[in-house]
PDB file of N, CA and C in Angstrom:
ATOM      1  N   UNK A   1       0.853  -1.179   0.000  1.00  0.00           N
ATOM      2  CA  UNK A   1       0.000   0.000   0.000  1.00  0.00           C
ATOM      3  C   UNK A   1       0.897   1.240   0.000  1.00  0.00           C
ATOM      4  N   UNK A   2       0.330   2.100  -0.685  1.00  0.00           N
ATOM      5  CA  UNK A   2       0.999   3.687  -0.543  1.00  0.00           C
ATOM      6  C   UNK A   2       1.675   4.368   0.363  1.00  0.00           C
ATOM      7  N   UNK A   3       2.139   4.951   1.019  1.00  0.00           N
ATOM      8  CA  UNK A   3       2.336   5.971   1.993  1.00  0.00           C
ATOM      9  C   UNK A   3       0.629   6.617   1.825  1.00  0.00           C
ATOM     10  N   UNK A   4       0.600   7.004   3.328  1.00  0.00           N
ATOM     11  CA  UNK A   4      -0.996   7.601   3.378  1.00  0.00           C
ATOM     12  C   UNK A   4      -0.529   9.166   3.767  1.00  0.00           C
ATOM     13  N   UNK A   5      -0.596   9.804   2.438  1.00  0.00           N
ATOM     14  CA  UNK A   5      -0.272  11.297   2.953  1.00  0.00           C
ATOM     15  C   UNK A   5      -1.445  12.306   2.562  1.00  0.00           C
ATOM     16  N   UNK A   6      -2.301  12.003   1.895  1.00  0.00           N
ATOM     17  CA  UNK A   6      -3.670  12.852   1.985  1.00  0.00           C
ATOM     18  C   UNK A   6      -4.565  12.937   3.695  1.00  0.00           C
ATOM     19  N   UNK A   7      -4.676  13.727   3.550  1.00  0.00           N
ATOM     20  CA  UNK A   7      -5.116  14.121   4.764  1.00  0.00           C
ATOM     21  C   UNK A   7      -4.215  13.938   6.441  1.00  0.00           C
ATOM     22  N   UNK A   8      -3.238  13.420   6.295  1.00  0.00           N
ATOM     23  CA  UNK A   8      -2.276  12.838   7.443  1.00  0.00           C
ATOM     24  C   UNK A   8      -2.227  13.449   8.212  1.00  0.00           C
ATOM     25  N   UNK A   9      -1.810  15.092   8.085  1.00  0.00           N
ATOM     26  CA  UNK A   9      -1.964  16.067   9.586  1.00  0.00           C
ATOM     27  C   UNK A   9      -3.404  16.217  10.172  1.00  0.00           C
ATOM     28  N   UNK A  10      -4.076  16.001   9.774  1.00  0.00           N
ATOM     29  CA  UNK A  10      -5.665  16.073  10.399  1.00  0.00           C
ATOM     30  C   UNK A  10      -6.251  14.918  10.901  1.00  0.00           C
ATOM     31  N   UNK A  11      -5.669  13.892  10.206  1.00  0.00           N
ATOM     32  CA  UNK A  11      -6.010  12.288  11.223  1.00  0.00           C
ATOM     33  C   UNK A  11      -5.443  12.271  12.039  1.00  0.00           C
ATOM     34  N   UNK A  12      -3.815  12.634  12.558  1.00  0.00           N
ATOM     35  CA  UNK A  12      -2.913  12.701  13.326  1.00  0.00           C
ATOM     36  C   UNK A  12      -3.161  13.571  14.503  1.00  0.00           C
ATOM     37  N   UNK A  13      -3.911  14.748  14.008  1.00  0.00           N
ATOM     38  CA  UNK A  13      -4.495  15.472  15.075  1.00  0.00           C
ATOM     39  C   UNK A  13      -6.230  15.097  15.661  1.00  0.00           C
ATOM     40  N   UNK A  14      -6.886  14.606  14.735  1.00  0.00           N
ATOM     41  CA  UNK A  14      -8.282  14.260  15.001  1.00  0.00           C
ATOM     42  C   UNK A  14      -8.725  13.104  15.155  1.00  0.00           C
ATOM     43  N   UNK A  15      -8.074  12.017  14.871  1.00  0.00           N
ATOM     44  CA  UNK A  15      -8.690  10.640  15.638  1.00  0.00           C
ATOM     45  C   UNK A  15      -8.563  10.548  17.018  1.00  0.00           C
ATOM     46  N   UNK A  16      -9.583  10.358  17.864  1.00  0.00           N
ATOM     47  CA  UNK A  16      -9.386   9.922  19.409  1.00  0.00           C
ATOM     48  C   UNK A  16      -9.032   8.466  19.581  1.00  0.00           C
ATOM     49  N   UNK A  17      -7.769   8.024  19.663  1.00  0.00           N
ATOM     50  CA  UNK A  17      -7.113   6.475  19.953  1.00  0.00           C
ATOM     51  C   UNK A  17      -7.615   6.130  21.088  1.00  0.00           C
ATOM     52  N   UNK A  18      -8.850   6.209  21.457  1.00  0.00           N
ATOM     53  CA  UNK A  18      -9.253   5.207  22.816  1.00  0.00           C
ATOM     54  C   UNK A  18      -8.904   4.295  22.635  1.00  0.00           C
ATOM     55  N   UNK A  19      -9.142   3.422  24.235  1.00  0.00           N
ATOM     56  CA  UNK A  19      -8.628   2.073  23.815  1.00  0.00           C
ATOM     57  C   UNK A  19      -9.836   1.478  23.547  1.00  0.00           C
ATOM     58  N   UNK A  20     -11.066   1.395  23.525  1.00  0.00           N
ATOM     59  CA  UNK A  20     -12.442   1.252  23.080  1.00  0.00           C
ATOM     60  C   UNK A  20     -12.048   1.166  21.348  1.00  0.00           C
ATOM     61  N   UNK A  21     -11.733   2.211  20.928  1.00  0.00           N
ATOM     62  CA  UNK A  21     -11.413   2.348  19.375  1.00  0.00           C
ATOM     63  C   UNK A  21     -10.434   1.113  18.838  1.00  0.00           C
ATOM     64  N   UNK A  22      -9.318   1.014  19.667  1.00  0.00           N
ATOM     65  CA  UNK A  22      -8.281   0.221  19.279  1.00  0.00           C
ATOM     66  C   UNK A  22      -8.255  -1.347  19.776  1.00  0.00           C
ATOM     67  N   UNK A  23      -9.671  -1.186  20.556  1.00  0.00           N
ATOM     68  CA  UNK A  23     -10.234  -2.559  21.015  1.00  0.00           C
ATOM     69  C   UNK A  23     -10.751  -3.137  19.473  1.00  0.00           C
ATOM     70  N   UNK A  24     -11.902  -2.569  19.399  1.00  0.00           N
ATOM     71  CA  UNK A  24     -12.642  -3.030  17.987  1.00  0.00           C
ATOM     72  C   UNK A  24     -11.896  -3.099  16.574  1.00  0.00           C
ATOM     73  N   UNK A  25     -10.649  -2.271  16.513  1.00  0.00           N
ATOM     74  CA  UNK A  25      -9.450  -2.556  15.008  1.00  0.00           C
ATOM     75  C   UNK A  25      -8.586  -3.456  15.750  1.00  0.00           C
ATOM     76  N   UNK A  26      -8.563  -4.066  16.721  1.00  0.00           N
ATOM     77  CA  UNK A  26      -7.888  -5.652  17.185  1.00  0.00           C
ATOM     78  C   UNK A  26      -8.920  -6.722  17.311  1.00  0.00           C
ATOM     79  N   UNK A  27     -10.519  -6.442  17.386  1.00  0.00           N
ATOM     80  CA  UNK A  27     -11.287  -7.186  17.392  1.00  0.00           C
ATOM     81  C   UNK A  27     -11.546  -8.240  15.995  1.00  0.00           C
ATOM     82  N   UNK A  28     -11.620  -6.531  15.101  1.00  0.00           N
ATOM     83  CA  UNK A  28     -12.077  -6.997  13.498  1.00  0.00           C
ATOM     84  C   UNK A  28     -10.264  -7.606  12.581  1.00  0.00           C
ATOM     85  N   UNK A  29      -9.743  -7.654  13.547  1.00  0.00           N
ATOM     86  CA  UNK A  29      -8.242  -7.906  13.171  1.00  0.00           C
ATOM     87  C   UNK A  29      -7.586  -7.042  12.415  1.00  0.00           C
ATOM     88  N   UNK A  30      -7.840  -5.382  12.222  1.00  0.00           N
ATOM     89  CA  UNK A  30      -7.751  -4.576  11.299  1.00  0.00           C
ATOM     90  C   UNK A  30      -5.930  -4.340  11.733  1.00  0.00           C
ATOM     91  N   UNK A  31      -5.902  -4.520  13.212  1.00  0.00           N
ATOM     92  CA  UNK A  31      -4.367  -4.476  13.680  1.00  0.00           C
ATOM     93  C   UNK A  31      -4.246  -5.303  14.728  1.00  0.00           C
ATOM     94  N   UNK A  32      -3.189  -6.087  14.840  1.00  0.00           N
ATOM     95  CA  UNK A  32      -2.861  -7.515  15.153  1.00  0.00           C
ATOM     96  C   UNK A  32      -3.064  -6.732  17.293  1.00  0.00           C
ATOM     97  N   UNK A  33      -2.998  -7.847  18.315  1.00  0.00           N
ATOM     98  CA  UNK A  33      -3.190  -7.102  19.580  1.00  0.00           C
ATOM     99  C   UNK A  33      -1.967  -6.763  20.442  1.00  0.00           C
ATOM    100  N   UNK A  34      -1.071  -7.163  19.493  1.00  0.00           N
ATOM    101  CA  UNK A  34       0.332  -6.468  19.685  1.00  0.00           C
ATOM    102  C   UNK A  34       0.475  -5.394  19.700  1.00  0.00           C
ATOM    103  N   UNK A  35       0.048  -4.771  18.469  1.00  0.00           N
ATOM    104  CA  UNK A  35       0.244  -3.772  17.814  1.00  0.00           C
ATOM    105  C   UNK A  35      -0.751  -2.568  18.902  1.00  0.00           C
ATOM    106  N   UNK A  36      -1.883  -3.160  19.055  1.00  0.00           N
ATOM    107  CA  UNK A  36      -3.024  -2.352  20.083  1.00  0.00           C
ATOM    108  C   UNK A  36      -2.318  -2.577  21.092  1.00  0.00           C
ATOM    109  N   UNK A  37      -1.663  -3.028  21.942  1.00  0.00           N
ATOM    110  CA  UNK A  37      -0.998  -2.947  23.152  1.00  0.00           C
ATOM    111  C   UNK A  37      -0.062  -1.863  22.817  1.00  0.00           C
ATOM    112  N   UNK A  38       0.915  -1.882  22.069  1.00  0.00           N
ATOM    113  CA  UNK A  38       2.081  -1.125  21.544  1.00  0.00           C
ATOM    114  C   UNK A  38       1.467   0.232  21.713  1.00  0.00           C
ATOM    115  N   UNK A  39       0.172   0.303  21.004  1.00  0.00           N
ATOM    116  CA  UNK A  39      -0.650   1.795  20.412  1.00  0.00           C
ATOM    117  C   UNK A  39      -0.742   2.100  22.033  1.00  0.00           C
ATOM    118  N   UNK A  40      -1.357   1.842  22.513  1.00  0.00           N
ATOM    119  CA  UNK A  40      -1.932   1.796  23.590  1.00  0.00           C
ATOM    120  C   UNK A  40      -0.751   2.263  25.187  1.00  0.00           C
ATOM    121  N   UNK A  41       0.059   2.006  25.096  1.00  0.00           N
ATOM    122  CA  UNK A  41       1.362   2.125  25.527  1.00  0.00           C
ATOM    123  C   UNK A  41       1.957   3.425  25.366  1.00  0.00           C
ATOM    124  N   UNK A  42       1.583   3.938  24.470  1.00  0.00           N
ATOM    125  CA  UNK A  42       2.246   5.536  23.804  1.00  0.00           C
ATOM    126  C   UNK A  42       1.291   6.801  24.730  1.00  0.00           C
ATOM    127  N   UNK A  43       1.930   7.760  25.665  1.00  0.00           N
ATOM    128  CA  UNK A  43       1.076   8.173  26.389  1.00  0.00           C
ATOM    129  C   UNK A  43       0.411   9.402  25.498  1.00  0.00           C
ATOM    130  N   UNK A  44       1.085  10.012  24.450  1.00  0.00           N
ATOM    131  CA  UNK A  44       0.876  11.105  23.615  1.00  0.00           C
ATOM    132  C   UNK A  44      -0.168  10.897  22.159  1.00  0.00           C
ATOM    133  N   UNK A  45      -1.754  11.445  22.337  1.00  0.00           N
ATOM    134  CA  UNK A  45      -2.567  11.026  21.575  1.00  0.00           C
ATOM    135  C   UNK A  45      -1.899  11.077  20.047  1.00  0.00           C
ATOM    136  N   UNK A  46      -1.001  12.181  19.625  1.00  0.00           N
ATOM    137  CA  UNK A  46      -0.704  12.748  18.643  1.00  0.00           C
ATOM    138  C   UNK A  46       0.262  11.261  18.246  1.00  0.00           C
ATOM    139  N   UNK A  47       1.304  10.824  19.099  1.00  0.00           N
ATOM    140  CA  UNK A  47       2.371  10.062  18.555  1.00  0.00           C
ATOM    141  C   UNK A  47       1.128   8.260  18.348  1.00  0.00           C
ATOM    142  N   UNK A  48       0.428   8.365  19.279  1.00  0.00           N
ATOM    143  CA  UNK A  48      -0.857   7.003  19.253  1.00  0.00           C
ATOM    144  C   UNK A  48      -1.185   6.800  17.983  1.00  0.00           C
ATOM    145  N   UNK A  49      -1.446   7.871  17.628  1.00  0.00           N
ATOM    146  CA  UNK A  49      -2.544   8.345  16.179  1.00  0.00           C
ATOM    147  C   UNK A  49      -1.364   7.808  14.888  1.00  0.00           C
ATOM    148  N   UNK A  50      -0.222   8.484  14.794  1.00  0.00           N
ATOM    149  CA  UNK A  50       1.054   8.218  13.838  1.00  0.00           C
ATOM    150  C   UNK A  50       1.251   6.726  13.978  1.00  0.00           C
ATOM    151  N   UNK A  51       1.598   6.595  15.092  1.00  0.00           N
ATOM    152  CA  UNK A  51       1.871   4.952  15.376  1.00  0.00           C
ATOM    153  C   UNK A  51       0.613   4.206  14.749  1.00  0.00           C
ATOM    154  N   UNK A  52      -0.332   4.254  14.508  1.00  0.00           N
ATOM    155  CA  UNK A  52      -1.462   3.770  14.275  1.00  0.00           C
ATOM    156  C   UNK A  52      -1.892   3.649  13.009  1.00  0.00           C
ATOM    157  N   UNK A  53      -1.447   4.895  11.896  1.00  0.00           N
ATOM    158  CA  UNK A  53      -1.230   5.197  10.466  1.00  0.00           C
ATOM    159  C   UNK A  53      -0.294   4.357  10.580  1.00  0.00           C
ATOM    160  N   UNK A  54       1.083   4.348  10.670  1.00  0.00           N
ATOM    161  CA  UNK A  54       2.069   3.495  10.419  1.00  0.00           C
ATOM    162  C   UNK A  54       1.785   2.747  10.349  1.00  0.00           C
ATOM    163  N   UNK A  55       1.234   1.571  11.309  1.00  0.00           N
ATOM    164  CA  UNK A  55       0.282   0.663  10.894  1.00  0.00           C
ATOM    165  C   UNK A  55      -0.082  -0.008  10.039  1.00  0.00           C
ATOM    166  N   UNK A  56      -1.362   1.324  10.043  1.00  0.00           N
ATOM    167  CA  UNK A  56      -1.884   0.305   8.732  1.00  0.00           C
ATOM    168  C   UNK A  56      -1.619   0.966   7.320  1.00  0.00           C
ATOM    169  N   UNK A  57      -0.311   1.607   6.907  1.00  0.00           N
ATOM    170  CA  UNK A  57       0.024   2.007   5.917  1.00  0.00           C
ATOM    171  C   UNK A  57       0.559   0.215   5.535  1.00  0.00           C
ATOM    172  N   UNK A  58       1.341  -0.223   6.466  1.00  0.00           N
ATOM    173  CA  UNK A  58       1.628  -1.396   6.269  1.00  0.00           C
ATOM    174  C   UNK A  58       0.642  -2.802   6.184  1.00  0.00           C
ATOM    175  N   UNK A  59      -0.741  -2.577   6.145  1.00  0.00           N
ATOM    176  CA  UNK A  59      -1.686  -3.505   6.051  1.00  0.00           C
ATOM    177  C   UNK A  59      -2.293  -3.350   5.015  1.00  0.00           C
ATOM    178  N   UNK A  60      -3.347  -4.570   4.352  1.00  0.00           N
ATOM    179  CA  UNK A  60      -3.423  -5.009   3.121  1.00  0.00           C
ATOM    180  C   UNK A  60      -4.866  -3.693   2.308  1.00  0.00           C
ATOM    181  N   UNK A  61      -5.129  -3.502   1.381  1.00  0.00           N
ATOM    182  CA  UNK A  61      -6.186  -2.893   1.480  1.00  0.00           C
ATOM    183  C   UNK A  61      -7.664  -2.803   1.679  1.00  0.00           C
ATOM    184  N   UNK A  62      -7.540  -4.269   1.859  1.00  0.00           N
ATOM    185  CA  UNK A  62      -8.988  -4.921   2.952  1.00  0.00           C
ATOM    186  C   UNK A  62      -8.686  -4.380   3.872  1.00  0.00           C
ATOM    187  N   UNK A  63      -7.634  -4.693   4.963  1.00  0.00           N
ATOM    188  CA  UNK A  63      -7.542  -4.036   6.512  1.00  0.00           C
ATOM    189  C   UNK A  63      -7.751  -2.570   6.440  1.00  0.00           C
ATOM    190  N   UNK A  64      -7.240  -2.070   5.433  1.00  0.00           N
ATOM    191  CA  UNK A  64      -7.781  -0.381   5.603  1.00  0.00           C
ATOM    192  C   UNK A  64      -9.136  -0.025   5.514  1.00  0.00           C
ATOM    193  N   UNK A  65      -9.651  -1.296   4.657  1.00  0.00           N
ATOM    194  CA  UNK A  65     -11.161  -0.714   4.575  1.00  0.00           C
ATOM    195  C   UNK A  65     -11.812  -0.765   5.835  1.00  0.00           C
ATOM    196  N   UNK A  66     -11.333  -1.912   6.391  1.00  0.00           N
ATOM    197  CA  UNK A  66     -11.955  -2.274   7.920  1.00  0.00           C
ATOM    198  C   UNK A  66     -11.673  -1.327   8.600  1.00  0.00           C
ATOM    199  N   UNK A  67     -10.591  -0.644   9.038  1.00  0.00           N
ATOM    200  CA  UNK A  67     -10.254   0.534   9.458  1.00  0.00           C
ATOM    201  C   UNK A  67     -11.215   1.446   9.557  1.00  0.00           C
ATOM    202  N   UNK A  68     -11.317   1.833   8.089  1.00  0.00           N
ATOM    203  CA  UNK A  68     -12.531   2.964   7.859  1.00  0.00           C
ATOM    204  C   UNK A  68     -13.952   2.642   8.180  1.00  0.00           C
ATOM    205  N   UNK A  69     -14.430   0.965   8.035  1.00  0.00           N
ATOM    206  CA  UNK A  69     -15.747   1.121   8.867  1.00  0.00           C
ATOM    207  C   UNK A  69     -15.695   1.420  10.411  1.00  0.00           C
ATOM    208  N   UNK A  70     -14.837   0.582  11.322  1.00  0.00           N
ATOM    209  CA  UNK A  70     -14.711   1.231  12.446  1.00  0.00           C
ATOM    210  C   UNK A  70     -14.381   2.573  12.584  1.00  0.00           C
ATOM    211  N   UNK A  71     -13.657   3.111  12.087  1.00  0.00           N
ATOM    212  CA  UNK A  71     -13.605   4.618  11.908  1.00  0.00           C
ATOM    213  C   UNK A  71     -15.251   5.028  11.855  1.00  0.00           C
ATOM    214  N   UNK A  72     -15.693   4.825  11.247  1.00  0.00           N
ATOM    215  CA  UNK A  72     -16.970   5.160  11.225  1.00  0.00           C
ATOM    216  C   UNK A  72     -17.999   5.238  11.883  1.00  0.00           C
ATOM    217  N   UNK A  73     -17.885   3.935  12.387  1.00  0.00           N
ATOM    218  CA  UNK A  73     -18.470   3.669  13.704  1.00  0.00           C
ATOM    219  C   UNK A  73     -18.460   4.500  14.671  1.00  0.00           C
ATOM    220  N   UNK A  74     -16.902   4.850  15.720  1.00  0.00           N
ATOM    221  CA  UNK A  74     -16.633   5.955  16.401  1.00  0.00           C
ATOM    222  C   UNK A  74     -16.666   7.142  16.111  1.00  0.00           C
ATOM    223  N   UNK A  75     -16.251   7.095  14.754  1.00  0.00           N
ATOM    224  CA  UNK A  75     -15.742   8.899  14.538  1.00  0.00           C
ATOM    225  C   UNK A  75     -16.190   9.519  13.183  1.00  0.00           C
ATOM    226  N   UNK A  76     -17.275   9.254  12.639  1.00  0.00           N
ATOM    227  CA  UNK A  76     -17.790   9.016  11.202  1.00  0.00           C
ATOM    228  C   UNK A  76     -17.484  10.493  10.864  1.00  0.00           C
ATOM    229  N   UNK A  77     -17.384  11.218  11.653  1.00  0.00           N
ATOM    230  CA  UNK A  77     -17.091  12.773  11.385  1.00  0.00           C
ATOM    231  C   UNK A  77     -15.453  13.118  10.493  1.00  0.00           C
ATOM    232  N   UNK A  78     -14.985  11.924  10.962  1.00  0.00           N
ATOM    233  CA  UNK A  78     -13.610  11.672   9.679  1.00  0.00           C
ATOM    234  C   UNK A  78     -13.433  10.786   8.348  1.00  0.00           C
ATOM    235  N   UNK A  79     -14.717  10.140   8.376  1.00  0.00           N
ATOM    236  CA  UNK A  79     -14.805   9.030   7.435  1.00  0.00           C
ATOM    237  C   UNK A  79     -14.174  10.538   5.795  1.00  0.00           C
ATOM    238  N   UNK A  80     -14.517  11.489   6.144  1.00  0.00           N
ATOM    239  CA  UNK A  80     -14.822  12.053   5.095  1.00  0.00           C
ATOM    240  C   UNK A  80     -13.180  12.632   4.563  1.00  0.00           C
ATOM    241  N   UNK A  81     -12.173  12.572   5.784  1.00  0.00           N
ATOM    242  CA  UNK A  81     -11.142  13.108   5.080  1.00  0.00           C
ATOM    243  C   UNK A  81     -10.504  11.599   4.659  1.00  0.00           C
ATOM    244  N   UNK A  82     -10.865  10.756   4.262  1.00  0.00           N
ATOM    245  CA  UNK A  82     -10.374   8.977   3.581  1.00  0.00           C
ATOM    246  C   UNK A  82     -11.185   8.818   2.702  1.00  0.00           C
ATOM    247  N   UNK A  83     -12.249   9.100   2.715  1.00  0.00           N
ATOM    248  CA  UNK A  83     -13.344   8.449   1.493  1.00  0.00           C
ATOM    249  C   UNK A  83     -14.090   9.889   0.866  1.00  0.00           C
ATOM    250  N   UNK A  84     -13.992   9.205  -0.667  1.00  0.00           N
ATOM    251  CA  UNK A  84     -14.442  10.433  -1.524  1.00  0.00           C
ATOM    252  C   UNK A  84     -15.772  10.275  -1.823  1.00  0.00           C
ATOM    253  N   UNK A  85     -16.448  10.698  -2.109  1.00  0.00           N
ATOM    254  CA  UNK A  85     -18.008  10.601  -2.855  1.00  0.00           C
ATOM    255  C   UNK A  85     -18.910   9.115  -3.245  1.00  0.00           C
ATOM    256  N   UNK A  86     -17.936   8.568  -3.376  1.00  0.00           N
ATOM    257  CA  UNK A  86     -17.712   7.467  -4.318  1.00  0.00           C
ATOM    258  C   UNK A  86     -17.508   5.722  -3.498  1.00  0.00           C
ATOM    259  N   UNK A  87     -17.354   6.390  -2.374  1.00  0.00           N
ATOM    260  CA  UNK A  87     -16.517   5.665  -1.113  1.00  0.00           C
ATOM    261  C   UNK A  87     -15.223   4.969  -1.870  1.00  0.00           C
ATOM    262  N   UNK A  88     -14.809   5.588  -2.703  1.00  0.00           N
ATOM    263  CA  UNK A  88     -13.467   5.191  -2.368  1.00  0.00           C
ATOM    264  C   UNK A  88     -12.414   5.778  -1.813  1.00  0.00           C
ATOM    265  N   UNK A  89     -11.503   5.414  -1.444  1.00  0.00           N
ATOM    266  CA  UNK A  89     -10.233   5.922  -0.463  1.00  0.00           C
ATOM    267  C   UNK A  89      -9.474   6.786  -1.658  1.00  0.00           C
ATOM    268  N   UNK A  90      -8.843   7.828  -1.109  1.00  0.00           N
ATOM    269  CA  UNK A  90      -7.932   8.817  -1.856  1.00  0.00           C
ATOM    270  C   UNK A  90      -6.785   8.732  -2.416  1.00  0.00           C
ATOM    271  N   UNK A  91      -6.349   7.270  -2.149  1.00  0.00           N
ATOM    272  CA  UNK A  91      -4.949   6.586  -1.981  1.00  0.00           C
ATOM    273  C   UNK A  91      -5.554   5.047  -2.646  1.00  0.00           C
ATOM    274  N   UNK A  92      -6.799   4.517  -2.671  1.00  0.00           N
ATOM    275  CA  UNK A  92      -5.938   3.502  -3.400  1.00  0.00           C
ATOM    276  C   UNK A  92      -7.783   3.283  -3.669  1.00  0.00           C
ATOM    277  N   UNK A  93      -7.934   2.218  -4.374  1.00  0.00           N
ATOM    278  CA  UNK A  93      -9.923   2.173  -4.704  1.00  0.00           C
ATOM    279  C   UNK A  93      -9.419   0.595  -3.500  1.00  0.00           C
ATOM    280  N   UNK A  94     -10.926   0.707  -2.875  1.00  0.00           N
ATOM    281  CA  UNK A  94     -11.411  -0.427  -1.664  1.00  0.00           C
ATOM    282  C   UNK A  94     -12.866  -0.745  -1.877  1.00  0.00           C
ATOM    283  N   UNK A  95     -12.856  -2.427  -2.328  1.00  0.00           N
ATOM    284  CA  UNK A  95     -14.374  -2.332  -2.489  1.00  0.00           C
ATOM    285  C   UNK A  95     -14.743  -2.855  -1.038  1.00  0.00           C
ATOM    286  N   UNK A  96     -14.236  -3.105  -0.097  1.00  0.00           N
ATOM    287  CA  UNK A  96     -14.586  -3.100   1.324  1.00  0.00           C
ATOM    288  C   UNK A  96     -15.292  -2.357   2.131  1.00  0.00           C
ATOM    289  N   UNK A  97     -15.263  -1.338   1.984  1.00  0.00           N
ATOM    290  CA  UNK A  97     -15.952  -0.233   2.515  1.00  0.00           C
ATOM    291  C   UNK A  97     -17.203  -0.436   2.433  1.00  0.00           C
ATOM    292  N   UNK A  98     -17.437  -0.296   3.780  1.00  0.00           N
ATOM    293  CA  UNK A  98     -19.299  -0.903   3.859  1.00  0.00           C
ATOM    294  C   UNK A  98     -19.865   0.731   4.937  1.00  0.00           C
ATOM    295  N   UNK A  99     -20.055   1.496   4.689  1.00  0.00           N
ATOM    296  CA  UNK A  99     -20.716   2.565   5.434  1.00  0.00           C
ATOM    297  C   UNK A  99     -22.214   2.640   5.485  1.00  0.00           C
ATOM    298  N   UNK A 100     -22.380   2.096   6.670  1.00  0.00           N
ATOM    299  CA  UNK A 100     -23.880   2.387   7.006  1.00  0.00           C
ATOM    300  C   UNK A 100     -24.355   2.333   8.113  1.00  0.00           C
TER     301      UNK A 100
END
């Protein structure tokens, strides 16, 4: 997958990494529970959030889609800086994306 640099300073600043959030992207396996421990571990929301892109820059583009429905779920108020009109992602087309 790409580097995810559309929109990056505004996810970095606007996702809330609860651990509620990072429960359900280790639930749906979107990030392994390593990785949610690791996230989770970082006391600085800003460096949580990066660590978290990093991620899943490195996961397949199914896992991103999953991403973005849980994203949605919690924070649907960002679905919009990842998905265009079209629901596809800005960075790569996902027919995963299930928003509803």
């Amino acid at each position: 997958m790409r580097l995810l640099t559309v929109n990056w300073v505004q996810l970095v600043e606007k996702i809330d990494p609860s651990n509620r959030f990072l429960d359900d992207l280790g639930v749906v396996k979107c990030i392994s529970w390593s990785q949610r421990e690791y996230i989770c571990n970082i006391p600085q929301n800003r460096e949580r959030n990066q660590k978290l892109l990093d991620f899943l820059t490195r996961r397949s583009m199914a896992d991103f889609g999953t991403f973005i429905n849980v994203l949605h779920k919690h924070q649907n108020h960002l679905v919009s800086l990842l998905v265009t009109a079209e629901s596809k992602t800005y960075f790569f087309l996902c027919d995963k994306i299930n928003l509803q």
